[in-house]
C-alpha atoms as a PDB file:
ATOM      1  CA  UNK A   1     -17.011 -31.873  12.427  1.00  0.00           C
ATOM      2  CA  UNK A   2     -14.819 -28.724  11.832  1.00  0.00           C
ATOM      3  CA  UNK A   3     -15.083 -25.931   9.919  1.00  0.00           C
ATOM      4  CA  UNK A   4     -13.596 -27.313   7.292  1.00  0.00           C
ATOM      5  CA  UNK A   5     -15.247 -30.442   7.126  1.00  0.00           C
ATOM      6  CA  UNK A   6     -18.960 -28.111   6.611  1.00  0.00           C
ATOM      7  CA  UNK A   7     -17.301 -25.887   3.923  1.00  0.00           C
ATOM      8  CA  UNK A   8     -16.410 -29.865   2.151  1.00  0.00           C
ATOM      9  CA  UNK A   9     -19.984 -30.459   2.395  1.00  0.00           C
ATOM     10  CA  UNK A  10     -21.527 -27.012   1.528  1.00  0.00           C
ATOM     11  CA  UNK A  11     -21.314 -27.794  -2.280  1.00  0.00           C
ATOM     12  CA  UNK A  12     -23.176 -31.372  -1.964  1.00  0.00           C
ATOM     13  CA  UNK A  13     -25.771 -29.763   0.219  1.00  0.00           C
ATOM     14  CA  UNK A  14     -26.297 -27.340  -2.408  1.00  0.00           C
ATOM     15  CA  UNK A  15     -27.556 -29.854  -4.725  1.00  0.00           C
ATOM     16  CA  UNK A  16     -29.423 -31.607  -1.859  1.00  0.00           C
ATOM     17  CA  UNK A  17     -27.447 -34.599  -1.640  1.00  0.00           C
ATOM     18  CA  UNK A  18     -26.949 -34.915   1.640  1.00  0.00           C
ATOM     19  CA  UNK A  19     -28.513 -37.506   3.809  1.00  0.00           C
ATOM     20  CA  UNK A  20     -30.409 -36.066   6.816  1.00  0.00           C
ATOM     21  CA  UNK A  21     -28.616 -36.496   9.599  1.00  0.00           C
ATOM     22  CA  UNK A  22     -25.646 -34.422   7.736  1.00  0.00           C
ATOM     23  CA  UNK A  23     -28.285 -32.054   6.623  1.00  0.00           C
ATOM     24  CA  UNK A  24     -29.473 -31.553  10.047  1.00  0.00           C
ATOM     25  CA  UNK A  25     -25.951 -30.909  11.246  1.00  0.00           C
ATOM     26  CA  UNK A  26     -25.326 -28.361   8.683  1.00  0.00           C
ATOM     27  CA  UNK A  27     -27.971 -26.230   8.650  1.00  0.00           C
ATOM     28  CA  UNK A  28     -27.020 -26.054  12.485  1.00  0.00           C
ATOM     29  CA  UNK A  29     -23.489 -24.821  11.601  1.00  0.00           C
ATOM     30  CA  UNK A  30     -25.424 -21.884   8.915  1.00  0.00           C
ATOM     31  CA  UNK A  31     -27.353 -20.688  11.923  1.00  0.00           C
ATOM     32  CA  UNK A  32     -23.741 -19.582  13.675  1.00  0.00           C
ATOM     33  CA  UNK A  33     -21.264 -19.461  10.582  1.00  0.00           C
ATOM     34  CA  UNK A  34     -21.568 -16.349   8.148  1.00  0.00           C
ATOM     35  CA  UNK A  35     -19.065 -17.416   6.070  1.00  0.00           C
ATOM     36  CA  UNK A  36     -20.496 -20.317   5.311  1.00  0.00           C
ATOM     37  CA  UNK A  37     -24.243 -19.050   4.922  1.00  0.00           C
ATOM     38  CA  UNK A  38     -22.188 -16.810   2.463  1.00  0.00           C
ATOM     39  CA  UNK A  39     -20.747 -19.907   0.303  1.00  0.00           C
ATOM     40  CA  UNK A  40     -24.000 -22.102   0.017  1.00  0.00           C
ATOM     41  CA  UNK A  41     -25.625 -18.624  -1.603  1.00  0.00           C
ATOM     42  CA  UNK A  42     -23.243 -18.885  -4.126  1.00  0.00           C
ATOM     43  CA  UNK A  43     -22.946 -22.217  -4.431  1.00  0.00           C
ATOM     44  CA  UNK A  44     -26.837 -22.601  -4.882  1.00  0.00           C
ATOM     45  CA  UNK A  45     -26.730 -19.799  -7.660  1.00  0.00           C
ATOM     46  CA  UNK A  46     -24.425 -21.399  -9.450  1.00  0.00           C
ATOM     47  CA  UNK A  47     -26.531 -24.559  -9.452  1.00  0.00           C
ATOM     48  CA  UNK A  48     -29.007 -23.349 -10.557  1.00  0.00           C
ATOM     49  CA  UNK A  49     -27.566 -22.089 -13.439  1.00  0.00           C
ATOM     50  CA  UNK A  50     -26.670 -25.577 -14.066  1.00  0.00           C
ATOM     51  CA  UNK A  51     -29.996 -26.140 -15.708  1.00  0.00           C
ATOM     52  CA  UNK A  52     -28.235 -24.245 -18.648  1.00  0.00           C
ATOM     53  CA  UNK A  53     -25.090 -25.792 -18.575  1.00  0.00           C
ATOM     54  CA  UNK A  54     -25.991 -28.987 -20.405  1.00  0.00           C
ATOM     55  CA  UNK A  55     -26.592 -28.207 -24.503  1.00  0.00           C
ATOM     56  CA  UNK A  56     -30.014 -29.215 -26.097  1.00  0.00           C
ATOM     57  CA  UNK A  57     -30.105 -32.594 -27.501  1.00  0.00           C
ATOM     58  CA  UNK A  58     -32.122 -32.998 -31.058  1.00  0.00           C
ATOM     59  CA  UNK A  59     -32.621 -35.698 -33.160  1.00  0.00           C
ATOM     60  CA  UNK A  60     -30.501 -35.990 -35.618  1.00  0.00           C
ATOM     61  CA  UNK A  61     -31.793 -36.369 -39.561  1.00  0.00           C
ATOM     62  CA  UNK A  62     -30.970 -39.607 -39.881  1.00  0.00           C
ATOM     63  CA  UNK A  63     -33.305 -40.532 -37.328  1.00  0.00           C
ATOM     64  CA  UNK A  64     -36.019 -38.297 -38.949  1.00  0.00           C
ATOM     65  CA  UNK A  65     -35.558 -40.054 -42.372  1.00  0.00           C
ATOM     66  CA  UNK A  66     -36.117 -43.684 -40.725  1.00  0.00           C
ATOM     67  CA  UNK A  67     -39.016 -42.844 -39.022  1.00  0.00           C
ATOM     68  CA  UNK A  68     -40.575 -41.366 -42.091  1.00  0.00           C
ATOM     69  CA  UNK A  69     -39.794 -44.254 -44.510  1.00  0.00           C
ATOM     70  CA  UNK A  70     -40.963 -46.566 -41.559  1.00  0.00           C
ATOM     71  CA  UNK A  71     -44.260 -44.843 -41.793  1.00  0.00           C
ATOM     72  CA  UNK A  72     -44.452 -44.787 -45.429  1.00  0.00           C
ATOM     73  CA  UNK A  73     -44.134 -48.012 -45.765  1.00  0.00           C
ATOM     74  CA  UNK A  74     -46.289 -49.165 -42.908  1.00  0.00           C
ATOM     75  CA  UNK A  75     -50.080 -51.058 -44.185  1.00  0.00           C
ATOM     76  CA  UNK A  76     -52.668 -49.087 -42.602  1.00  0.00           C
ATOM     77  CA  UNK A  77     -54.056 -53.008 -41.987  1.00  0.00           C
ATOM     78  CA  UNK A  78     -51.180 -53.910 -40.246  1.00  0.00           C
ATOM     79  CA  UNK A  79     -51.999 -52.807 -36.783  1.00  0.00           C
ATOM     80  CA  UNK A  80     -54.844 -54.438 -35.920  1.00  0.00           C
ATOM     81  CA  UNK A  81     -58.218 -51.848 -34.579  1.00  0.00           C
ATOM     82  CA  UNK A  82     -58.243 -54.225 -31.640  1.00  0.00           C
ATOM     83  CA  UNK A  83     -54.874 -54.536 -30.507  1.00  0.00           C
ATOM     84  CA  UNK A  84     -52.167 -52.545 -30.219  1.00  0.00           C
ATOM     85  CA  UNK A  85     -48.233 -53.366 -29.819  1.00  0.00           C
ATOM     86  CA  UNK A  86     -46.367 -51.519 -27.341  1.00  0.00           C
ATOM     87  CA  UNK A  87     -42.727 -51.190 -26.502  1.00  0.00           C
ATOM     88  CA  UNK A  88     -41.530 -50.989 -22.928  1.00  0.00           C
ATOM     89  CA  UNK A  89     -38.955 -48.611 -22.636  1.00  0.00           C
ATOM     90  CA  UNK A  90     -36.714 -48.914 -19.453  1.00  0.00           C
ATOM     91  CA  UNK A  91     -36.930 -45.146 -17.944  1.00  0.00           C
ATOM     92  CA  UNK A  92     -34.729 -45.412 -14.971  1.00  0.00           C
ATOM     93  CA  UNK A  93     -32.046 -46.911 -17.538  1.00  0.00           C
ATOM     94  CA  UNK A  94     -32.513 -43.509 -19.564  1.00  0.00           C
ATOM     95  CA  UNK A  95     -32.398 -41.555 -16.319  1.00  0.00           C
ATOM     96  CA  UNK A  96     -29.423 -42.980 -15.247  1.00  0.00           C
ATOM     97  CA  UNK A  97     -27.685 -42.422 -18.407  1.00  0.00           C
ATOM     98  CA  UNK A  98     -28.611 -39.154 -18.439  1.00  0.00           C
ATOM     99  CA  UNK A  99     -28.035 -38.141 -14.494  1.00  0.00           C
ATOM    100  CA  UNK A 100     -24.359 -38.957 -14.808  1.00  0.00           C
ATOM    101  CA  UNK A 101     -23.153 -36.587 -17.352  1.00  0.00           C
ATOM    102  CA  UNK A 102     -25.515 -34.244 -15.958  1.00  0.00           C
ATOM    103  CA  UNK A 103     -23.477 -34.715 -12.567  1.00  0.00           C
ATOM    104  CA  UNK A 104     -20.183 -34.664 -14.062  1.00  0.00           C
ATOM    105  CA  UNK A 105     -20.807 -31.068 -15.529  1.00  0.00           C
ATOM    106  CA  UNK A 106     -22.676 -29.914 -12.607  1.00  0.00           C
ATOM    107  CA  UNK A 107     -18.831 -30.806 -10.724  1.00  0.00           C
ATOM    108  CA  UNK A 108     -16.808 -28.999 -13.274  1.00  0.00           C
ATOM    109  CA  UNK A 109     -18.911 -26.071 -12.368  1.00  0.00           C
ATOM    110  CA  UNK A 110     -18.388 -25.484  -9.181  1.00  0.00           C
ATOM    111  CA  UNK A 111     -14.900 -27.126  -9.560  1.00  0.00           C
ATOM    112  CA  UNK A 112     -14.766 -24.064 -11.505  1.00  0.00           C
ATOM    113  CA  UNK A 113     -16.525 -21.748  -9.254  1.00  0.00           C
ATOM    114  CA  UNK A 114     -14.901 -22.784  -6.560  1.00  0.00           C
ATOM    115  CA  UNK A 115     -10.981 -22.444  -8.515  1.00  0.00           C
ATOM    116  CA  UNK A 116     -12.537 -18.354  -9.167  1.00  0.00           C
ATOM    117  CA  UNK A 117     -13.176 -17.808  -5.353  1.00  0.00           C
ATOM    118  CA  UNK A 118     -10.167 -18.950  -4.784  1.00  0.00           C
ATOM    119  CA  UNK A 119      -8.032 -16.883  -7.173  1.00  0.00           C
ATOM    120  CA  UNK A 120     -10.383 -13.790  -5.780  1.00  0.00           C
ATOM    121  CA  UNK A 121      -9.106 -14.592  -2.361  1.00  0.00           C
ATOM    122  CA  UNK A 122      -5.204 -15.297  -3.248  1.00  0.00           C
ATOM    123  CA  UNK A 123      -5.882 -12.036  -5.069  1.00  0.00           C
ATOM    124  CA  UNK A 124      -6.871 -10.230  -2.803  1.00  0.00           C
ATOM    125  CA  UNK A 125      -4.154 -11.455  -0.259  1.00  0.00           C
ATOM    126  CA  UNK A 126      -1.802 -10.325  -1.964  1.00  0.00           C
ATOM    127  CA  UNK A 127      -2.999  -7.248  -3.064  1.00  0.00           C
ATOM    128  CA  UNK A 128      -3.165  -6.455   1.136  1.00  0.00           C
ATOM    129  CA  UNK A 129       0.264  -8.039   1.286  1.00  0.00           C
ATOM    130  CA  UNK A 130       1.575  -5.524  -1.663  1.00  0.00           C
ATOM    131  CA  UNK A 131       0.174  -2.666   0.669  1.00  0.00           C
ATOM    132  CA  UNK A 132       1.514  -3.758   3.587  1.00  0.00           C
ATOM    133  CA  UNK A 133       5.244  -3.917   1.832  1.00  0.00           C
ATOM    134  CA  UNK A 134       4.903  -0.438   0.408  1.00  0.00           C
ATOM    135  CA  UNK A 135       4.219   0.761   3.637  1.00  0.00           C
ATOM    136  CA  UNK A 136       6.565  -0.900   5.453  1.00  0.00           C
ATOM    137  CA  UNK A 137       9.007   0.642   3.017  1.00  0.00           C
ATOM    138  CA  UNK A 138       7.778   3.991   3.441  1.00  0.00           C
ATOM    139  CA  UNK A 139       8.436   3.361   7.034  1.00  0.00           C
ATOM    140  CA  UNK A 140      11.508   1.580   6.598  1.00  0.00           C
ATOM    141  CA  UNK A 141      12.408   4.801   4.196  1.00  0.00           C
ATOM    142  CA  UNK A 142      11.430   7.471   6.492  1.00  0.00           C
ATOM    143  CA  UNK A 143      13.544   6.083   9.846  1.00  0.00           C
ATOM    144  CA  UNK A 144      16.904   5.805   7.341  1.00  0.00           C
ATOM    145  CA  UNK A 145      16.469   8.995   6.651  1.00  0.00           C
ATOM    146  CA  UNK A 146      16.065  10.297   9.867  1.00  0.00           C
ATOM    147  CA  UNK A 147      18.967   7.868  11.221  1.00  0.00           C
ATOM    148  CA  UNK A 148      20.982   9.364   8.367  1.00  0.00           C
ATOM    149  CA  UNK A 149      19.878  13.110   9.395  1.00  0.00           C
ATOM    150  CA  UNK A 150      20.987  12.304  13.385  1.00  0.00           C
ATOM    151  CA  UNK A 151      24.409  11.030  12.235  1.00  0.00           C
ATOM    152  CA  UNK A 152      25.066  14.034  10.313  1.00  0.00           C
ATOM    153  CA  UNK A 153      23.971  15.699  13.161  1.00  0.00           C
ATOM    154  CA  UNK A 154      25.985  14.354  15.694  1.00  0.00           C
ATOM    155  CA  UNK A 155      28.807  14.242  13.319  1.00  0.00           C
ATOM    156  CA  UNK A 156      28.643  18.199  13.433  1.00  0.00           C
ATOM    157  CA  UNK A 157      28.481  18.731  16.800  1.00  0.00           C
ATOM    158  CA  UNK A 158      31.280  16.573  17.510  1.00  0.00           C
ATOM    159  CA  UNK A 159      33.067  18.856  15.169  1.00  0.00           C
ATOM    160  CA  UNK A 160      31.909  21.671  16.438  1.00  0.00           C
ATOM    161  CA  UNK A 161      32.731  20.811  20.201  1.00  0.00           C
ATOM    162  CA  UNK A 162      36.369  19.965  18.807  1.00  0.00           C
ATOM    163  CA  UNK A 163      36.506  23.348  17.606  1.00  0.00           C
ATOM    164  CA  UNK A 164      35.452  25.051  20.360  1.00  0.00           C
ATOM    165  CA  UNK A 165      37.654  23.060  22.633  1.00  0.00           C
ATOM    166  CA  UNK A 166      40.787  23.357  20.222  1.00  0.00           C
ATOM    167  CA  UNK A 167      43.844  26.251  20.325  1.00  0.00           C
ATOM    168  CA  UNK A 168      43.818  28.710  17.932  1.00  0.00           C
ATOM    169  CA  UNK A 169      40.425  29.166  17.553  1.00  0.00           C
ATOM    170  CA  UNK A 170      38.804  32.100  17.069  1.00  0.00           C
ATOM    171  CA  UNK A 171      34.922  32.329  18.743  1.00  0.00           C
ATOM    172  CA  UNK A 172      32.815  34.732  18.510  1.00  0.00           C
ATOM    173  CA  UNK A 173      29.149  35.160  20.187  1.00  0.00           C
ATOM    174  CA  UNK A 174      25.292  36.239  18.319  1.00  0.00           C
ATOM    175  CA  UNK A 175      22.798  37.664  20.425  1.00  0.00           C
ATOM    176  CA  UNK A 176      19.598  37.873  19.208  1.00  0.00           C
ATOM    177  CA  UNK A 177      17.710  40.976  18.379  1.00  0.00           C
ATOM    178  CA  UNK A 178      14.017  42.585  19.222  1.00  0.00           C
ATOM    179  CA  UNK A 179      12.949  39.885  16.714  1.00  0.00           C
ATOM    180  CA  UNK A 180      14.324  36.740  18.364  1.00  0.00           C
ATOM    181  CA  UNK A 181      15.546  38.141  22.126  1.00  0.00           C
ATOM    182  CA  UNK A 182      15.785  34.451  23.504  1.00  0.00           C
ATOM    183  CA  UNK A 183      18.397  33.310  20.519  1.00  0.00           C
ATOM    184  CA  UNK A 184      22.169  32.478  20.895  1.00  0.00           C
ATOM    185  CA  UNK A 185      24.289  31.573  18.792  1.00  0.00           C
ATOM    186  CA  UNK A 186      28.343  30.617  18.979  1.00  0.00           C
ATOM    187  CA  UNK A 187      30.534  31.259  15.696  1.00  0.00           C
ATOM    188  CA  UNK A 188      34.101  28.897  15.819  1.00  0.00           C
ATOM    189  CA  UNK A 189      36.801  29.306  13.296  1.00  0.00           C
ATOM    190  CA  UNK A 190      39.467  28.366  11.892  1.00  0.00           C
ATOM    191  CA  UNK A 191      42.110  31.582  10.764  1.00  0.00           C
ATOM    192  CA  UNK A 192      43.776  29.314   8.890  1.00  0.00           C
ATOM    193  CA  UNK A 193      41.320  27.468   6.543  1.00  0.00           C
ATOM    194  CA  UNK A 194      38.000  29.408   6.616  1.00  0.00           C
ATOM    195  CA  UNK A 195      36.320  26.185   8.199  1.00  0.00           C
ATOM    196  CA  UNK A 196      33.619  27.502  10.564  1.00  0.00           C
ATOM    197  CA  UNK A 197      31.353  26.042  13.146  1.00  0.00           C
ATOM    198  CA  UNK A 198      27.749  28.088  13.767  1.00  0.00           C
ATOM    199  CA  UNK A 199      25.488  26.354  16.966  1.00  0.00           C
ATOM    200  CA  UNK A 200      22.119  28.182  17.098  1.00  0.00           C
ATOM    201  CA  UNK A 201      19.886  28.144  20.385  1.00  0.00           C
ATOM    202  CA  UNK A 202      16.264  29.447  21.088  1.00  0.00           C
ATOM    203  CA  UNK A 203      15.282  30.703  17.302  1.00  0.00           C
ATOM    204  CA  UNK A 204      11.737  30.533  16.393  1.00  0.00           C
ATOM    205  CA  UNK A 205      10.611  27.771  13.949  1.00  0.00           C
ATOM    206  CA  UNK A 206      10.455  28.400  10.253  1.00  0.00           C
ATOM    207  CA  UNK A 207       7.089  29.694   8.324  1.00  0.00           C
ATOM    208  CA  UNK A 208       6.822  27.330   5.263  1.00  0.00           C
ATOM    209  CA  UNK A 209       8.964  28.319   2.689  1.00  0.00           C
ATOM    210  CA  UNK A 210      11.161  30.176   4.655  1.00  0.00           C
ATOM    211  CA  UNK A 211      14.915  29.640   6.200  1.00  0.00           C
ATOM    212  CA  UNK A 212      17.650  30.923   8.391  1.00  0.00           C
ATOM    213  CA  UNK A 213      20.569  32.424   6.170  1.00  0.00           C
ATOM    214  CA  UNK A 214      24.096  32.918   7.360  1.00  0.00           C
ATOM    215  CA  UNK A 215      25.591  36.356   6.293  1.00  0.00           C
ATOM    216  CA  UNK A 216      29.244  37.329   6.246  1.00  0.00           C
ATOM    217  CA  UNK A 217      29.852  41.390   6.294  1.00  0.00           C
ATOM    218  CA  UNK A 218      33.049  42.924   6.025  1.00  0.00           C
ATOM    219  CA  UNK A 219      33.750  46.554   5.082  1.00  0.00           C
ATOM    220  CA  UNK A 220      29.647  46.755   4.289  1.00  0.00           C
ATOM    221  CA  UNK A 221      29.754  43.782   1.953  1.00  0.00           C
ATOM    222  CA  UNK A 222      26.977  41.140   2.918  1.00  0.00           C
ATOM    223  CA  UNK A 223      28.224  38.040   1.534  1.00  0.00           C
ATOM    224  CA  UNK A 224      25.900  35.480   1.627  1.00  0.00           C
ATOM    225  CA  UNK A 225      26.899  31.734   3.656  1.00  0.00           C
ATOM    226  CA  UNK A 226      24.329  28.588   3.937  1.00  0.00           C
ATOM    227  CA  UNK A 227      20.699  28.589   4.716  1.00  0.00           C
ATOM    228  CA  UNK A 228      19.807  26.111   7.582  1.00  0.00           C
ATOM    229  CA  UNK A 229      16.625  25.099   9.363  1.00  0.00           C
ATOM    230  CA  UNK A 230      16.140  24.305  13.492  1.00  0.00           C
ATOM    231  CA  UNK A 231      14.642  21.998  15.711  1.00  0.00           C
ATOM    232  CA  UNK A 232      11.956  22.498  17.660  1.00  0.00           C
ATOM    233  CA  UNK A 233      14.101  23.794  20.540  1.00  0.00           C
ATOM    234  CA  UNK A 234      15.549  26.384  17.393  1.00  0.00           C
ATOM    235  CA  UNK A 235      19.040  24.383  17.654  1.00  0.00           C
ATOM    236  CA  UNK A 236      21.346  24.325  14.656  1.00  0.00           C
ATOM    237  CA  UNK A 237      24.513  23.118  13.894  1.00  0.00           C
ATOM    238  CA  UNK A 238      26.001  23.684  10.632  1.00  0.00           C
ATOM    239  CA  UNK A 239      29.740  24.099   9.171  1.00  0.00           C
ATOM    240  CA  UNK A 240      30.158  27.000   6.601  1.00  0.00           C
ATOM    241  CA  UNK A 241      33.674  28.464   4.517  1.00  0.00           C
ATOM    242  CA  UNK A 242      34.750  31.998   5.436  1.00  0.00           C
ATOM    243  CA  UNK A 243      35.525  34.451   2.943  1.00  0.00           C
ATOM    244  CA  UNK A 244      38.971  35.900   3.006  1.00  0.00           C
ATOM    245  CA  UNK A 245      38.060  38.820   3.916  1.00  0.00           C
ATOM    246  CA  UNK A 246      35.374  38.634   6.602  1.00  0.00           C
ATOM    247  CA  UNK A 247      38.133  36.538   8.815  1.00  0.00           C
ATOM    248  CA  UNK A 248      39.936  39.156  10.183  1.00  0.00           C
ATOM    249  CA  UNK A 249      37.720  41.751  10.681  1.00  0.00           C
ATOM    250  CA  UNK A 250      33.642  40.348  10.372  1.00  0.00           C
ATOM    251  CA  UNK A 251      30.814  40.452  11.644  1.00  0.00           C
ATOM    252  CA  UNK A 252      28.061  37.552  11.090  1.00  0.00           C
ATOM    253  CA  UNK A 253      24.568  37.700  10.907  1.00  0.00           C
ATOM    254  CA  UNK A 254      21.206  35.649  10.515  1.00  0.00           C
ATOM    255  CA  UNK A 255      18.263  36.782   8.418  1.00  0.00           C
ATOM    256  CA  UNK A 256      15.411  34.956   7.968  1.00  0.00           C
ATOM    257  CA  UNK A 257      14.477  34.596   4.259  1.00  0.00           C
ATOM    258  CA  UNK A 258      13.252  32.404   1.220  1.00  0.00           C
ATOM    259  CA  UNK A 259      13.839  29.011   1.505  1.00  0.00           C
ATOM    260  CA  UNK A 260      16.044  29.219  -1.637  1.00  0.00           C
ATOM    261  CA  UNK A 261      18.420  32.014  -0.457  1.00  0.00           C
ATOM    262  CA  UNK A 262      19.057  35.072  -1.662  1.00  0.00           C
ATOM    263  CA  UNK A 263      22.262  36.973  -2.831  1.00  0.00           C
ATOM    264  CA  UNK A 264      21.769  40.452  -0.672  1.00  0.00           C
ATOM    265  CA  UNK A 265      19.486  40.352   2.915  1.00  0.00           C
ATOM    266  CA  UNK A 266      16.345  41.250   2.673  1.00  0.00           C
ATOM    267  CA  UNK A 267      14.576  39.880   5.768  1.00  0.00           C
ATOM    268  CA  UNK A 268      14.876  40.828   9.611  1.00  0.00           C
ATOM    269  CA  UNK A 269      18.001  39.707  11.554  1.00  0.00           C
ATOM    270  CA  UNK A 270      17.748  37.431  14.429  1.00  0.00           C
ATOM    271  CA  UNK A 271      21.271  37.407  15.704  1.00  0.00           C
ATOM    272  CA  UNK A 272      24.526  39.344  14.788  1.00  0.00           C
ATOM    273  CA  UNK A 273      28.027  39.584  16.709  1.00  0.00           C
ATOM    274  CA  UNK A 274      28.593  42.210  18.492  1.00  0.00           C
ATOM    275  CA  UNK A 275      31.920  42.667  17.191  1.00  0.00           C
ATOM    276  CA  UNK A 276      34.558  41.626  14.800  1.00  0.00           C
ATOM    277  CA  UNK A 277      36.748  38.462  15.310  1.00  0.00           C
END
């Protein structure tokens, strides 16, 4: 037999009804099947709550009243001393009307027990399933947004390197200072429009709740641009509008500061032009 063919029987050998050659073979399945050993436990606790499944039968008062009259009316001289009548009563008959419905309840139960396992399992299943979807979503989730962040970043560098590589242009290099002396960055313009271009190299990663901040000065007036973030590598690329009048004569700086931004600098510069445009 297979493993579903013992788990058929498990219910019937519960109740020992089993003859016992497919006892035998059973109980040798139990020795190597948990799962099984697992059902019969439950099956055999629910039958033997069977015992209290069936209601209490009493007589009813009808009954009562005709054996009382029966008695009342009864000669004490009928019976005779000697002999005595008795009535055979067929108990296998009784027993046999009795086993049946006894049975048939006994099959609703663990028809019933059996429907509650499984709507624990399917339960289960797809409360594992419902995890499984939500984090496949979160996954799902998470690489969209990092797809979206790489086209927007390769969107900006290709603007960038058309910048750089386009006439009219006005480019401008940032060196970093004692606080970041490995950083570089490029600054790109456009006279015309204000559009900018700003690739970062080499600047250190951000503490928490911190960012880069771009910072347009012109005639001492720190006007503040966009706060970015970097790589691990401390790359940037972000696009940024000039002010009028930090195009013709700026200089551009980065600060590190709240991730927020602020209006006026207030932490230490990492790279600054040396010179106007």
């Amino acid at each position: 037999m297979n493993h579903q063919e013992y788990q058929d029987l498990l219910a019937l050998h519960a109740l020992g009804a089993l003859d016992a050659s497919e006892a035998r073979a059973i109980e040798k399945h139990l020795e190597t099947c948990a799962e099984c050993r697992a059902e019969l436990i439950e099956l055999k606790e629910a039958s033997g709550l069977l015992a209290y499944a069936a209601p209490t039968a009493e007589p009813g008062p009808e009954l009562r009243a005709r054996i009382l009259e029966s008695i009342h009316h009864q000669k004490p001289d009928a019976i005779p001393v000697t002999q005595t009548s008795a009535r055979v009563v067929d108990l296998s008959a009784r027993r046999q009307s009795k086993v049946w419905p006894t049975l048939l309840r006994m099959a609703a139960v663990i028809a019933m027990i059996a429907l509650l396992v499984g709507v624990v399992v399917l339960w289960r299943h797809d409360a594992r399933m419902q995890r499984e979807l939500a984090a496949l979503s979160q996954q799902q989730n998470a690489q969209q947004r990092e797809l979206a962040r790489n086209r927007d970043a390769l969107a900006r560098e290709r603007e960038a390197l058309a910048m750089l590589t386009a006439p009219d242009m006005k480019k401008m290099d940032l060196a970093g200072t004692q606080t970041a002396k490995n950083a570089r960055g490029s600054f790109v313009l456009d006279p015309k429009t204000g559009h900018a271009m700003l690739l970062t190299s080499g600047l250190p990663a951000t503490p928490p709740e911190m960012a880069y901040e771009l910072w347009f000065i012109a005639d001492g007036k720190k006007m503040p641009g966009k706060v970015f973030t970097v790589d691990s590598a401390g790359h940037a690329v972000i696009s940024d509008q000039v002010p009028l009048e930090a195009r013709e004569r700026g200089v551009f700086a980065i600060t590190l500061e709240p991730k927020a931004g602020v209006t006026s600098p207030t932490g230490a510069i990492y790279l600054i032009s040396s010179a106007s445009l």
